[in-house]
C-alpha atoms as a PDB file:
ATOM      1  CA  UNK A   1       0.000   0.000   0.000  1.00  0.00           C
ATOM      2  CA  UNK A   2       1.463   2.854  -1.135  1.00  0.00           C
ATOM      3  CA  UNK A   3       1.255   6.462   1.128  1.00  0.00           C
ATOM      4  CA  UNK A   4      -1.262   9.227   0.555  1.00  0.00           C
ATOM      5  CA  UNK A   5      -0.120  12.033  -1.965  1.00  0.00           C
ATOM      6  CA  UNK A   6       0.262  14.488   1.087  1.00  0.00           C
ATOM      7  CA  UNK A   7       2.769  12.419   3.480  1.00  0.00           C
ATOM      8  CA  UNK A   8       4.986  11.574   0.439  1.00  0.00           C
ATOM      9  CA  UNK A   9       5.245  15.261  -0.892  1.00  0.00           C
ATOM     10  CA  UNK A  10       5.745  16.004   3.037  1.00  0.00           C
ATOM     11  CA  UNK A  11       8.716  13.451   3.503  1.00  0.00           C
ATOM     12  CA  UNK A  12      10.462  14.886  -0.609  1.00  0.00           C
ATOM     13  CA  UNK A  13      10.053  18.116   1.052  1.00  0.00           C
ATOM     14  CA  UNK A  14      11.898  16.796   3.949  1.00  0.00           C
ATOM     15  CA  UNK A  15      14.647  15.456   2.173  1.00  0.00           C
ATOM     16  CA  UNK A  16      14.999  18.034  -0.391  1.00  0.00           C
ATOM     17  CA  UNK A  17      15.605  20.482   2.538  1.00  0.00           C
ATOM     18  CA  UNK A  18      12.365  22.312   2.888  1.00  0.00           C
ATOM     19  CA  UNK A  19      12.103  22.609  -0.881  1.00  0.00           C
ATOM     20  CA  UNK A  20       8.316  21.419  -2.218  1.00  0.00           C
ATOM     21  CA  UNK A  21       7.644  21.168  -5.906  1.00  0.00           C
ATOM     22  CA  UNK A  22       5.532  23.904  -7.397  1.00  0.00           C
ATOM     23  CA  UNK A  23       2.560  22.099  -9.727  1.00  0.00           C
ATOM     24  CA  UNK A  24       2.744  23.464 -13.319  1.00  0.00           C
ATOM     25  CA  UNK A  25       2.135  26.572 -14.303  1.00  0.00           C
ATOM     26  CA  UNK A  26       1.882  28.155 -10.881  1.00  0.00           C
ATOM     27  CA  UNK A  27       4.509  30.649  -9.530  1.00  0.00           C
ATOM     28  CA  UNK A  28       5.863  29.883  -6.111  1.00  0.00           C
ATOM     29  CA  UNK A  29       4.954  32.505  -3.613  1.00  0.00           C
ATOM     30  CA  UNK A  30       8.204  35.369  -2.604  1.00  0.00           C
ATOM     31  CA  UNK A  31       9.601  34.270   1.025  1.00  0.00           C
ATOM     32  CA  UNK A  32       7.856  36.009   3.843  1.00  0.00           C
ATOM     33  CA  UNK A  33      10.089  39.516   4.380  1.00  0.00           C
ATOM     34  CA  UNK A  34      13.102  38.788   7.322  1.00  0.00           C
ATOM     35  CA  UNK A  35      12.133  40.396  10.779  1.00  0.00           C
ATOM     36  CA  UNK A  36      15.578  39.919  12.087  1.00  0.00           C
ATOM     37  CA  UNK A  37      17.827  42.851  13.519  1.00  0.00           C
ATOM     38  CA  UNK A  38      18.864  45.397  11.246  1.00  0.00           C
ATOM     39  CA  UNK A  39      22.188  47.437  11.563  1.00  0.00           C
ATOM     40  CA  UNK A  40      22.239  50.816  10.849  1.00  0.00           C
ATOM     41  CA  UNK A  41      24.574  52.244   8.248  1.00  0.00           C
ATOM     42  CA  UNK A  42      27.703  53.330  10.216  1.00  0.00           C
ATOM     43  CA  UNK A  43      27.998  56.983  10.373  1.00  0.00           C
ATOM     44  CA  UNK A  44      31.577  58.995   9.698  1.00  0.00           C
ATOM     45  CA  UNK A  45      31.974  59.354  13.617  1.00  0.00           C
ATOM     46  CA  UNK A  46      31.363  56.139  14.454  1.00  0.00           C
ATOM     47  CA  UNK A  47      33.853  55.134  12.030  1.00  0.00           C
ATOM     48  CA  UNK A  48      36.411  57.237  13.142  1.00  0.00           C
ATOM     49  CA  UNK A  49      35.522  55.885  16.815  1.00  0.00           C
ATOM     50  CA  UNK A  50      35.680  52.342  15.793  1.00  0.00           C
ATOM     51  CA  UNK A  51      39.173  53.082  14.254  1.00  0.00           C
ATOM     52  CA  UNK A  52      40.507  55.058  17.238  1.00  0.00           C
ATOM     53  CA  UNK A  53      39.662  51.887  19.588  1.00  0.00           C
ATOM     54  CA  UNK A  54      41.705  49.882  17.424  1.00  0.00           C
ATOM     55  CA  UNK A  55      44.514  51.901  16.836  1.00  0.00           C
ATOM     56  CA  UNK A  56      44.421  52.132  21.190  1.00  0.00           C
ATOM     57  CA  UNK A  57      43.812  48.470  20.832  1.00  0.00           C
ATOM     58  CA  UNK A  58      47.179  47.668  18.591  1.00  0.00           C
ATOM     59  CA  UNK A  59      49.320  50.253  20.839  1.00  0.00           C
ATOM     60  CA  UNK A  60      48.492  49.287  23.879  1.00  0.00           C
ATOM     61  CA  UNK A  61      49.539  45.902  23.442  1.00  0.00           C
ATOM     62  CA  UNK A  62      53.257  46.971  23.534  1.00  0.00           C
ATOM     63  CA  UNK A  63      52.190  49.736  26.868  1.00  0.00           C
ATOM     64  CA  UNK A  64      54.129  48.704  29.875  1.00  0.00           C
ATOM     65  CA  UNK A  65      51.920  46.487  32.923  1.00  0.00           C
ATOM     66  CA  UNK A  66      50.647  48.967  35.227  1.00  0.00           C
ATOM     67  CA  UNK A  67      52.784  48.998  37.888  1.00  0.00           C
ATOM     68  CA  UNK A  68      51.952  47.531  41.552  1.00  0.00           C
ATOM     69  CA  UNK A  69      50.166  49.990  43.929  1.00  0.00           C
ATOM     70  CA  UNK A  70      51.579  47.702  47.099  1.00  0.00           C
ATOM     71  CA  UNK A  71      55.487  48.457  46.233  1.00  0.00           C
ATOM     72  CA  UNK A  72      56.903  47.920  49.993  1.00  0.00           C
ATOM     73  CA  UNK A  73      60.699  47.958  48.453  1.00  0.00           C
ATOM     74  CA  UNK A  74      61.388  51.563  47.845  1.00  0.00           C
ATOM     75  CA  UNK A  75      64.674  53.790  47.680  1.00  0.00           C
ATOM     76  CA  UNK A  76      67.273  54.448  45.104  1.00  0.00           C
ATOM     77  CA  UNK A  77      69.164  51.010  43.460  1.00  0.00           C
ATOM     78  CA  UNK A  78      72.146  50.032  40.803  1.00  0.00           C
ATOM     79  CA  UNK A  79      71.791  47.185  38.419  1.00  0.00           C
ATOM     80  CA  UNK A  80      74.296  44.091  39.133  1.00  0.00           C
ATOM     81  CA  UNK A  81      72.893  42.616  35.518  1.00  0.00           C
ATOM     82  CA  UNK A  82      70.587  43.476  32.964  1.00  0.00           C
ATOM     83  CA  UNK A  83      67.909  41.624  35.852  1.00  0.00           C
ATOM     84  CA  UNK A  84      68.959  41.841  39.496  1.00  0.00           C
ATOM     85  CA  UNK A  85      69.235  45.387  40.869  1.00  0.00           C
ATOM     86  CA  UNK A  86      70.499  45.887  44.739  1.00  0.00           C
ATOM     87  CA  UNK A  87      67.828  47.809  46.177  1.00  0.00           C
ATOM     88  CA  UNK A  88      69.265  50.657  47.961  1.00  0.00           C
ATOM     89  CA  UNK A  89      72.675  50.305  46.471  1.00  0.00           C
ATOM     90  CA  UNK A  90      75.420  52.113  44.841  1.00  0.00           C
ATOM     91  CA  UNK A  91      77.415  51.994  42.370  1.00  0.00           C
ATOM     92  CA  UNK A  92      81.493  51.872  42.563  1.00  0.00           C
ATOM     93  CA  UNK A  93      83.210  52.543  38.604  1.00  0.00           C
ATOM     94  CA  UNK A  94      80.874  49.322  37.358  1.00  0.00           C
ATOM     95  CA  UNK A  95      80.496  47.367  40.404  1.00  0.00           C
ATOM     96  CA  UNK A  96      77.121  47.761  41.896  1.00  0.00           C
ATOM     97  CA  UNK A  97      77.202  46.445  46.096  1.00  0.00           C
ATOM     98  CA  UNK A  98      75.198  47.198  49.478  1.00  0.00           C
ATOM     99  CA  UNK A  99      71.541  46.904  50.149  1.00  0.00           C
ATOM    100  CA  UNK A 100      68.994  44.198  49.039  1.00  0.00           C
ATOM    101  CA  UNK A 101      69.214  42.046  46.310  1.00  0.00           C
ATOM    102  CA  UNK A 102      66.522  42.010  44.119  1.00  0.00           C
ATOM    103  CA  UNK A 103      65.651  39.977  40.637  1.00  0.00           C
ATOM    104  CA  UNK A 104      63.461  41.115  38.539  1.00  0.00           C
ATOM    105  CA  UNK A 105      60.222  39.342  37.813  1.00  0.00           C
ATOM    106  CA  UNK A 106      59.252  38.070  34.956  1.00  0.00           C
ATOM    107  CA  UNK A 107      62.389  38.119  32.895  1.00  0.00           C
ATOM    108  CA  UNK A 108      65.966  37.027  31.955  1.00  0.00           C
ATOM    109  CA  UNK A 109      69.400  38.595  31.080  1.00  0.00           C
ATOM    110  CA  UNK A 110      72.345  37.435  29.738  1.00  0.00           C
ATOM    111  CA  UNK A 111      74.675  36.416  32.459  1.00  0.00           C
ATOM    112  CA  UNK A 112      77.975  37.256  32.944  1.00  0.00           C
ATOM    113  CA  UNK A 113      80.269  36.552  30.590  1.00  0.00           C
ATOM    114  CA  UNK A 114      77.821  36.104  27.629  1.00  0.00           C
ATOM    115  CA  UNK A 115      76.999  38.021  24.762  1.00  0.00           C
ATOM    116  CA  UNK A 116      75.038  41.616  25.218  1.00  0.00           C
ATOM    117  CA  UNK A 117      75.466  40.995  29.496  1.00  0.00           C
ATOM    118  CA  UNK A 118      77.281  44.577  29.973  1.00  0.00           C
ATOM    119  CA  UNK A 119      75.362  46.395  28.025  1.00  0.00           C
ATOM    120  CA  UNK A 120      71.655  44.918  28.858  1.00  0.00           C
ATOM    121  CA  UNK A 121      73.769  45.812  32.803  1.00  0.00           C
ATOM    122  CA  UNK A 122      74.122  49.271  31.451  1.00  0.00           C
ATOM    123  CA  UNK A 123      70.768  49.661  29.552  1.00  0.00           C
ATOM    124  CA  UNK A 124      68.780  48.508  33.093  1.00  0.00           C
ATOM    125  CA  UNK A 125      71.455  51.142  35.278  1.00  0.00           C
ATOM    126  CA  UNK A 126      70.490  54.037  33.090  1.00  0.00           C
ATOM    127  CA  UNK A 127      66.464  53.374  33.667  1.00  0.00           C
ATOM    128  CA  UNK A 128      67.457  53.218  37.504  1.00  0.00           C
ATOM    129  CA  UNK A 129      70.103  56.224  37.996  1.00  0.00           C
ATOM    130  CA  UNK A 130      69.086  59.093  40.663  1.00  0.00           C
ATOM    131  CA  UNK A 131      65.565  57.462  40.356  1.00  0.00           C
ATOM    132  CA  UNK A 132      62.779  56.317  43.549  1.00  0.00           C
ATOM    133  CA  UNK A 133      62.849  52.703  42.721  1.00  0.00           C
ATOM    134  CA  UNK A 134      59.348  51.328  44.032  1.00  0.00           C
ATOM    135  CA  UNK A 135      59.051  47.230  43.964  1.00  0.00           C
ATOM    136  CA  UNK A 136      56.133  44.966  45.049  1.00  0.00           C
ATOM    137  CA  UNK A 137      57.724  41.273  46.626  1.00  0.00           C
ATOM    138  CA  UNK A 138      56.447  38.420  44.355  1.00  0.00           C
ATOM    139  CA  UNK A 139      58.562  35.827  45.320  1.00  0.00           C
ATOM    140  CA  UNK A 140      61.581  34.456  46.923  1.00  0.00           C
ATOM    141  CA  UNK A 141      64.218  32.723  44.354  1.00  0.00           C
ATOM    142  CA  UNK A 142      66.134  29.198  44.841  1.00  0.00           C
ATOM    143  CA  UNK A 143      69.550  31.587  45.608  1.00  0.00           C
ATOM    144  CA  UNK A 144      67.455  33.366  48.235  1.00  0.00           C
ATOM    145  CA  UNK A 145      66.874  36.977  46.779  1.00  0.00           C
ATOM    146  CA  UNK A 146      63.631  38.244  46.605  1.00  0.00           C
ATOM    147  CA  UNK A 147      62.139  37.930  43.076  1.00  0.00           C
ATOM    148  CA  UNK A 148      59.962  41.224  42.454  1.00  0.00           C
ATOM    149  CA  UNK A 149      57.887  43.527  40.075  1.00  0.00           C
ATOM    150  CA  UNK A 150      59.989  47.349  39.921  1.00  0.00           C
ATOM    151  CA  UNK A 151      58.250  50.547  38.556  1.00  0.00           C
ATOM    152  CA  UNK A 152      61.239  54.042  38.017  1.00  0.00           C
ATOM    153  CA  UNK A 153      59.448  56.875  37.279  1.00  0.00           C
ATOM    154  CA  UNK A 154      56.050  54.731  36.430  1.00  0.00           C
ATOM    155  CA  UNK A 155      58.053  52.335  34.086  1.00  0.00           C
ATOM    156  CA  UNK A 156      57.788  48.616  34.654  1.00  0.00           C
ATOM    157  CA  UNK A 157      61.420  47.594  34.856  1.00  0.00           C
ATOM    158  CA  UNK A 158      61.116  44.036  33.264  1.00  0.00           C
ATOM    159  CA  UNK A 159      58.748  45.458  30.311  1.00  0.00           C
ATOM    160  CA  UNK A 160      61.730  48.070  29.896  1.00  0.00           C
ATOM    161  CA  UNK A 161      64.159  45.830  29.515  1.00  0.00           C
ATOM    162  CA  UNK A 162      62.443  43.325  27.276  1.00  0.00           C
ATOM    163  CA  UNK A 163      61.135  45.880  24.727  1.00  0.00           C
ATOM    164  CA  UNK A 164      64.359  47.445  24.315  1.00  0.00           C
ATOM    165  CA  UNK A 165      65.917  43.870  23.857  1.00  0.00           C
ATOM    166  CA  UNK A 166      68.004  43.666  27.107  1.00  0.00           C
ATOM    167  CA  UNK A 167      66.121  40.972  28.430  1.00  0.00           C
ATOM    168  CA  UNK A 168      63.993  38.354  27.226  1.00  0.00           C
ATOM    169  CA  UNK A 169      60.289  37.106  28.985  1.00  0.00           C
ATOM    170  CA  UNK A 170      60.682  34.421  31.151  1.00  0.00           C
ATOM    171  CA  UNK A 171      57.937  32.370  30.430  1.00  0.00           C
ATOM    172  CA  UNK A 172      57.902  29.527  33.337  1.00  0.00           C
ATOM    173  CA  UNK A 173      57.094  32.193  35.679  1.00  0.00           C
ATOM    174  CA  UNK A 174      55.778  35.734  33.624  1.00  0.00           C
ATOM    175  CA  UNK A 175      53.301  33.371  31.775  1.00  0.00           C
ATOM    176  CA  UNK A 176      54.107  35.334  28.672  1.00  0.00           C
ATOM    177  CA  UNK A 177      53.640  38.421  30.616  1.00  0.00           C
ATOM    178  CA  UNK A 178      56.670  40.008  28.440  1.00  0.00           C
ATOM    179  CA  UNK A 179      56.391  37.685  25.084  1.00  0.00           C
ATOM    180  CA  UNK A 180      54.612  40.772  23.138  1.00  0.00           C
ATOM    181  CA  UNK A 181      58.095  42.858  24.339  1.00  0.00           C
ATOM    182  CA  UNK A 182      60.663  40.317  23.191  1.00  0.00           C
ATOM    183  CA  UNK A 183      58.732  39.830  19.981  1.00  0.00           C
ATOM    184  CA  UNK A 184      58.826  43.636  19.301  1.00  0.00           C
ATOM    185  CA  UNK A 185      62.219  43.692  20.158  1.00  0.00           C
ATOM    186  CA  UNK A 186      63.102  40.788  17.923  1.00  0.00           C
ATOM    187  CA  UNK A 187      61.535  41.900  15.243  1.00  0.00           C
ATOM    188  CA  UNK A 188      62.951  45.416  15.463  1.00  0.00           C
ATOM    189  CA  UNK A 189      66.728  43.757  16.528  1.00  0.00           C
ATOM    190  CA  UNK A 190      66.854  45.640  19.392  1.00  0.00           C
ATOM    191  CA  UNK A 191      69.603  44.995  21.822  1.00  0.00           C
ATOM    192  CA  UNK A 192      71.216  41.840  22.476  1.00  0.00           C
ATOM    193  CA  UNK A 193      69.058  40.782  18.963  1.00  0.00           C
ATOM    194  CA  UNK A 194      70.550  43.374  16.721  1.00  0.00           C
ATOM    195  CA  UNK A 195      72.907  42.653  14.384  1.00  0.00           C
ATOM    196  CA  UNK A 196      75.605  43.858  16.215  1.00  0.00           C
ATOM    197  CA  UNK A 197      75.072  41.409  19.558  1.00  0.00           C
END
């Protein structure tokens, strides 16, 4: 026994996707008219405003981390390496001594004796010189200094160091924290990734 007319054009129209034959010689009706959302036509301003919030977007990516409002390591410092500073130290020709040790978070500096170690030393000494050094305790490293996030003069210290390619982000601990810096740097060969390192 074959199934009424109706149920089989109901299960074609199912497999054909919705789609029912028409009979001959009549035109199918137009699809109902969409009542969906409609989006204006963007004005000039908004444009402009839609552009401005990306260009802020695209910069800010390479802005410095804000830096800590609970600094409780404060005074002026000198940088033994291009990532350790002694906190309330001072410098003697290129030998930097006295106060606290300090490493900073987040990154990594050629050590000594390695390509690009004096000068990423130099490069994080002239971001500290006759500054307020203010740093926020983050942890305490397996040598026994205290591992830290340092602002001069409302800078980041590690985000300093990796953009100008003195440093690079230590990812084990920053979680990429500095990787956008680095990359900059690399891509610009700045510091210890310019030509001349």
């Amino acid at each position: 026994m074959s199934p009424p007319p109706n149920a089989a054009l109901s299960r074609l129209a199912r497999l054909r996707g919705g789609r029912t034959s028409t009979p001959r010689g009549k035109v199918p009706a137009p699809p109902p008219p969409r009542r969906g959302l409609r989006l204006p036509r963007p004005s000039f301003l908004s444009a402009l405003a839609l552009l401005a919030v990306l260009i802020a977007g695209w910069f800010g990516t390479h802005d410095s981390a804000p830096c800590p409002t609970d600094a409780k390591l404060t005074g002026p410092a000198c940088a033994v390496d291009g990532d350790t500073l002694h906190l309330g130290g001072h410098l003697t020709g290129r030998r930097c001594s006295g106060g606290d040790l300090v490493r900073l978070w987040g990154i990594n500096a050629p050590e000594s004796g390695t390509p690009g170690h004096r000068k990423s030393q130099d490069a994080l000494q002239s971001l500290v010189a006759g500054r307020n050094i203010a740093c926020a305790a983050v942890d305490t490293d397996d040598h026994g200094r205290t591992v830290a996030r340092c602002c001069a003069a409302g800078q980041d210290l590690s985000f300093s160091q990796a953009a100008n390619g003195w440093a690079w982000d230590y990812a084990k601990y920053s979680k990429g924290a500095y990787a956008g810096a680095e990359a900059s740097a690399r891509k610009e060969g700045r510091g210890i990734w310019g030509a001349g390192e």
